[in-house]
Protein backbone atom coordinates (compact mmCIF):
# COMPACT_ATOMS: atom_id res chain seq x y z
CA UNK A 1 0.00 0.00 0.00
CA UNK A 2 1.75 3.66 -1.25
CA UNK A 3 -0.05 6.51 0.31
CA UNK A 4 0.49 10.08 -1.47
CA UNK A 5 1.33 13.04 1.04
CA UNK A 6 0.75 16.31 -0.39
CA UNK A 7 2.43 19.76 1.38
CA UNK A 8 0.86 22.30 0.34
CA UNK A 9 1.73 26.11 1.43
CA UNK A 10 4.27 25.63 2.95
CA UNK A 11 4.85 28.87 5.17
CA UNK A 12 8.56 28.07 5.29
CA UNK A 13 10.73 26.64 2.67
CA UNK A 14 11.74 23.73 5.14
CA UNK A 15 9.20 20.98 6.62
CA UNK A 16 8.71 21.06 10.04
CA UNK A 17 8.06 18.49 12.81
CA UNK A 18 4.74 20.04 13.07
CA UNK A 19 3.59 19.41 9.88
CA UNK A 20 4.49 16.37 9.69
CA UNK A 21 2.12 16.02 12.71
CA UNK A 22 -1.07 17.77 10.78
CA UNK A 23 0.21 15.37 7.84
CA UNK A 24 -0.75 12.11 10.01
CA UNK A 25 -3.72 13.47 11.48
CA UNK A 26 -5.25 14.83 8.05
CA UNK A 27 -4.38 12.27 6.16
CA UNK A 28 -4.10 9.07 8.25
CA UNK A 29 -6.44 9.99 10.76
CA UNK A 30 -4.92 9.96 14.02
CA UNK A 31 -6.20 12.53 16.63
CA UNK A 32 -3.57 15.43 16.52
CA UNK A 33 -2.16 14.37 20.13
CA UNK A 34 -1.01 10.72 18.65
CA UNK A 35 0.22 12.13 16.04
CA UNK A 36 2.48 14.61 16.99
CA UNK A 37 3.47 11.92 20.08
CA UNK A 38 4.24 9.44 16.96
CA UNK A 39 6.58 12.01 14.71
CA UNK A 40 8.31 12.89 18.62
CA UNK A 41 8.93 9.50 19.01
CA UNK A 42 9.96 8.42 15.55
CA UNK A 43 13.00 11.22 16.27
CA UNK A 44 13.71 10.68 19.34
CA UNK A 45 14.55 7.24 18.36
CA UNK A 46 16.40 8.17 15.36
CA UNK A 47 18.54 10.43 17.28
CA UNK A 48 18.78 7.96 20.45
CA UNK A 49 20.22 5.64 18.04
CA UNK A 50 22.73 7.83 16.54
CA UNK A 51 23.60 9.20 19.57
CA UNK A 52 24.75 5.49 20.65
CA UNK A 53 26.44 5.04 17.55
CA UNK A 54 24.18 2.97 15.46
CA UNK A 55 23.78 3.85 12.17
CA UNK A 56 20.09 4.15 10.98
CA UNK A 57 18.75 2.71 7.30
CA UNK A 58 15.43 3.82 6.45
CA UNK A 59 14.41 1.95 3.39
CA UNK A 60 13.49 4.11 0.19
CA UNK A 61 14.96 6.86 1.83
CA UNK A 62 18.68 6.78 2.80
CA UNK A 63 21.11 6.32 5.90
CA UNK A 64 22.11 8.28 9.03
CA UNK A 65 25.67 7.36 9.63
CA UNK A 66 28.14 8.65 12.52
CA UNK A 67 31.51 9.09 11.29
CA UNK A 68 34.34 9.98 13.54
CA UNK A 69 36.49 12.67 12.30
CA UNK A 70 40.39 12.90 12.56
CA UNK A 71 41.90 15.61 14.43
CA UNK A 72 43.67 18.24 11.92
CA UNK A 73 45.45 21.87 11.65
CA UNK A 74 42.34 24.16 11.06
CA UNK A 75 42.79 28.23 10.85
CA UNK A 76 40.93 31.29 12.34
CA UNK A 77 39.67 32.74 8.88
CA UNK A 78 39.50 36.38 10.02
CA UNK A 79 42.85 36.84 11.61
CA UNK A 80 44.58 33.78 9.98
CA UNK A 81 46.00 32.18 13.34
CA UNK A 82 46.59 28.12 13.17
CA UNK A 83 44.20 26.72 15.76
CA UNK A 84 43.63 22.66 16.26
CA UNK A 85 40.16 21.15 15.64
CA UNK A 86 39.89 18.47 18.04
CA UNK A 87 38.48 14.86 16.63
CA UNK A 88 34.73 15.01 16.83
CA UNK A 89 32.06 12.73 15.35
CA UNK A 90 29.38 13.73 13.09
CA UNK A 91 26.21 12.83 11.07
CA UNK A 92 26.39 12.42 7.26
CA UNK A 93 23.20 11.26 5.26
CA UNK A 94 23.16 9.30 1.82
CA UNK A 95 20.20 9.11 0.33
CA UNK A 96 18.84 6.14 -1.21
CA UNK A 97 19.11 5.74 -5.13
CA UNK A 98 15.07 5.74 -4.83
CA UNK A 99 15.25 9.28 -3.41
CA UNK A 100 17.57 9.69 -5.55
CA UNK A 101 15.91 9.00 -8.80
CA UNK A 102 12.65 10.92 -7.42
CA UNK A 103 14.16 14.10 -6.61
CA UNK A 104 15.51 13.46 -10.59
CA UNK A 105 12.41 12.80 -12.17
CA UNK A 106 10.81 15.93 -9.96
CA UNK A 107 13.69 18.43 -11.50
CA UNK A 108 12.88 17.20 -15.36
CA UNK A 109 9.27 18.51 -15.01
């Protein structure tokens, strides 16, 4: 089963954890408490997981990975001084070659 979502309007050009919310409960039908509970939860778990260190693989859509980054030499670009960046980790996202191919087909229209 493939439901369609529609966002329409959007008042900003990003979409927000809110919408998402009036998303489920206009078109799924949950009353707006579950669903904003449900879109809380579904990121809370995604970033519990990452926080831990597991990577996260959504299927159709594309993976959350932590990657540990190397300390290196960085500089201060307004006065030029040679300061260290200490090793940190941090989140990269690959999408999917579905997502891929849809944000494709979407840009030849």
């Amino acid at each position: 089963m493939t439901m369609e979502f529609t966002v329409e309007s959007l008042e900003t050009p990003a979409l927000t954890k809110a919408q998402l919310a009036d998303l489920l409960f206009e078109q799924i039908g949950l009353n707006k408490r579950e669903s904003k509970d449900m879109v809380d939860a579904f990121f809370e778990l995604l970033s519990t997981s990452l926080v831990d260190g597991q990577d996260v693989k959504i299927s159709g859509f594309g993976n959350f990975q932590i990657r540990t980054k190397a300390p290196r030499p960085g500089r201060n670009p307004r006065t030029g001084e040679a300061i260290p960046i200490e090793a940190r980790r941090v989140v990269t996202f690959h999408a999917s070659s579905k997502l891929k191919e849809q944000i494709q087909d979407a840009g030849k229209s």
